[in-house]
Protein backbone atom coordinates (compact mmCIF):
# COMPACT_ATOMS: atom_id res chain seq x y z
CA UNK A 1 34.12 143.99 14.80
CA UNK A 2 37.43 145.26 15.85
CA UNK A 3 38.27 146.15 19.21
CA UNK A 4 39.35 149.44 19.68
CA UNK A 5 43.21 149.82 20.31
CA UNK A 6 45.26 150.93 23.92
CA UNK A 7 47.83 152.92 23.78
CA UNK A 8 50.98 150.41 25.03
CA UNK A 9 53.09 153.47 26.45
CA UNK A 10 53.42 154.06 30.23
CA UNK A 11 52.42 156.85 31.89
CA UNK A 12 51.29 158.66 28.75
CA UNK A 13 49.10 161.30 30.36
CA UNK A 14 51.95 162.32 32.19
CA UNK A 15 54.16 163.03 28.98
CA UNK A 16 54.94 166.02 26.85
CA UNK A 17 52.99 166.09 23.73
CA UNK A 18 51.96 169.01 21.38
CA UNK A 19 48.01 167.13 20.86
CA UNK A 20 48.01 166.48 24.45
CA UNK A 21 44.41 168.04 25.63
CA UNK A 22 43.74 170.50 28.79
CA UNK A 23 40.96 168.05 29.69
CA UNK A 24 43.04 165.13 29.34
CA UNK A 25 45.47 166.94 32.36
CA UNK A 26 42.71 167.67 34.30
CA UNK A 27 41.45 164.43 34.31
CA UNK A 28 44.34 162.74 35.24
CA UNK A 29 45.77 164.91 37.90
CA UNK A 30 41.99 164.21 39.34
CA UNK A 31 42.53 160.35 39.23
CA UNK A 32 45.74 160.69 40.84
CA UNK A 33 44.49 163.04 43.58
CA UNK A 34 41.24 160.50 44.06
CA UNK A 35 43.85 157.50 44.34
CA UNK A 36 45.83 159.19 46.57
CA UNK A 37 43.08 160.50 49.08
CA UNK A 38 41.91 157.12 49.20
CA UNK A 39 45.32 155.19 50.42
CA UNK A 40 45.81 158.23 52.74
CA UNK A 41 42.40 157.88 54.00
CA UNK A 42 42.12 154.02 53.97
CA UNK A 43 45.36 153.86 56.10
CA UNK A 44 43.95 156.95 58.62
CA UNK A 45 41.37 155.11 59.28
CA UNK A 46 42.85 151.79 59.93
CA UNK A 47 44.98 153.84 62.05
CA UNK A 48 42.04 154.83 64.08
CA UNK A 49 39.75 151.84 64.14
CA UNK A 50 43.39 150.25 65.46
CA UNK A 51 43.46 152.33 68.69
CA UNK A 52 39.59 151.97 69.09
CA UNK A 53 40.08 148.27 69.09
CA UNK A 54 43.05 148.54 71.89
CA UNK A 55 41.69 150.77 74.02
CA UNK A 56 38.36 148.65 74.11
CA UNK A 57 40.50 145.23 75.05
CA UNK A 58 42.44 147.25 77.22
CA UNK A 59 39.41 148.26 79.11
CA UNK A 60 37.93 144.91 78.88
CA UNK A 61 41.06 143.60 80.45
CA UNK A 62 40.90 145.89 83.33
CA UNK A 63 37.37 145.30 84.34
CA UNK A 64 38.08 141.41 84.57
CA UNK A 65 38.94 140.37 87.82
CA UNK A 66 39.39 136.64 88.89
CA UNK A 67 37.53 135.05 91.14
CA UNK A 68 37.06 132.12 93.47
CA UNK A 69 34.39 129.27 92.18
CA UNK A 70 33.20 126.18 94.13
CA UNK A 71 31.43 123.33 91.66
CA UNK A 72 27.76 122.12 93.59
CA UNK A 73 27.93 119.31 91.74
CA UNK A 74 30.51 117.12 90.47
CA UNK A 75 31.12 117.32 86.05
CA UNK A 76 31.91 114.88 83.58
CA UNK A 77 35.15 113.98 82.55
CA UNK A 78 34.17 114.59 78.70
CA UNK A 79 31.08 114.35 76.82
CA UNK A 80 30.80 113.27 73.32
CA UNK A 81 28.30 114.14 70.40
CA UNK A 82 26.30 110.93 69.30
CA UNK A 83 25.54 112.11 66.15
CA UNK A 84 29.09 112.85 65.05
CA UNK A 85 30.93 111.07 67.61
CA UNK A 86 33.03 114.07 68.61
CA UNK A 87 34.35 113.91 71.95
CA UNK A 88 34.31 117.82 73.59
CA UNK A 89 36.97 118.46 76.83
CA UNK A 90 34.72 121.80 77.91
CA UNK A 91 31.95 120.72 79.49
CA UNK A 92 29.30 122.73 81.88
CA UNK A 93 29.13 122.71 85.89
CA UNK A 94 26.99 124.25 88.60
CA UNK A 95 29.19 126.74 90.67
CA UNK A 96 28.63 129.16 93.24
């Protein structure tokens, strides 16, 4: 079984030929117009989602506001996993 043959020349839709079929224009000014909607459109809305992204850490940043914290009790220094031995620097305190 023989697999059918592909034409090796570039671009040959786009090139003048006497056999050249109506349908086979159509079609490929279609696939050019679908590929081209969808890099205009892919890059529109990564455009948008960009500034929906900034405005919401924008408005994130402007609704944080530091503040003053007193521990209750005192924390310690590190705490480490015994399973894994990992040591962790964060650890949790009582404030107020």
């Amino acid at each position: 079984m023989r697999k059918a043959q592909r034409t090796k020349v570039r671009w040959w839709r786009w090139r003048r030929n006497p056999l050249r079929r109506h349908s086979d224009v159509v079609e490929a000014r279609i696939i050019l117009a679908t590929w081209a909607a969808a890099v205009v459109g892919g890059v529109a809305v990564g455009a948008v989602v960009a500034q929906a992204v900034d405005g919401a850490v924008q408005h994130d940043r402007a609704e944080r506001r530091p503040v003053a914290a007193v521990m209750v009790r005192g924390a310690p220094s590190a705490t480490q996993d015994v399973a894994t031995g990992v040591t962790y620097d964060h650890v949790t305190a009582e404030v107020r």
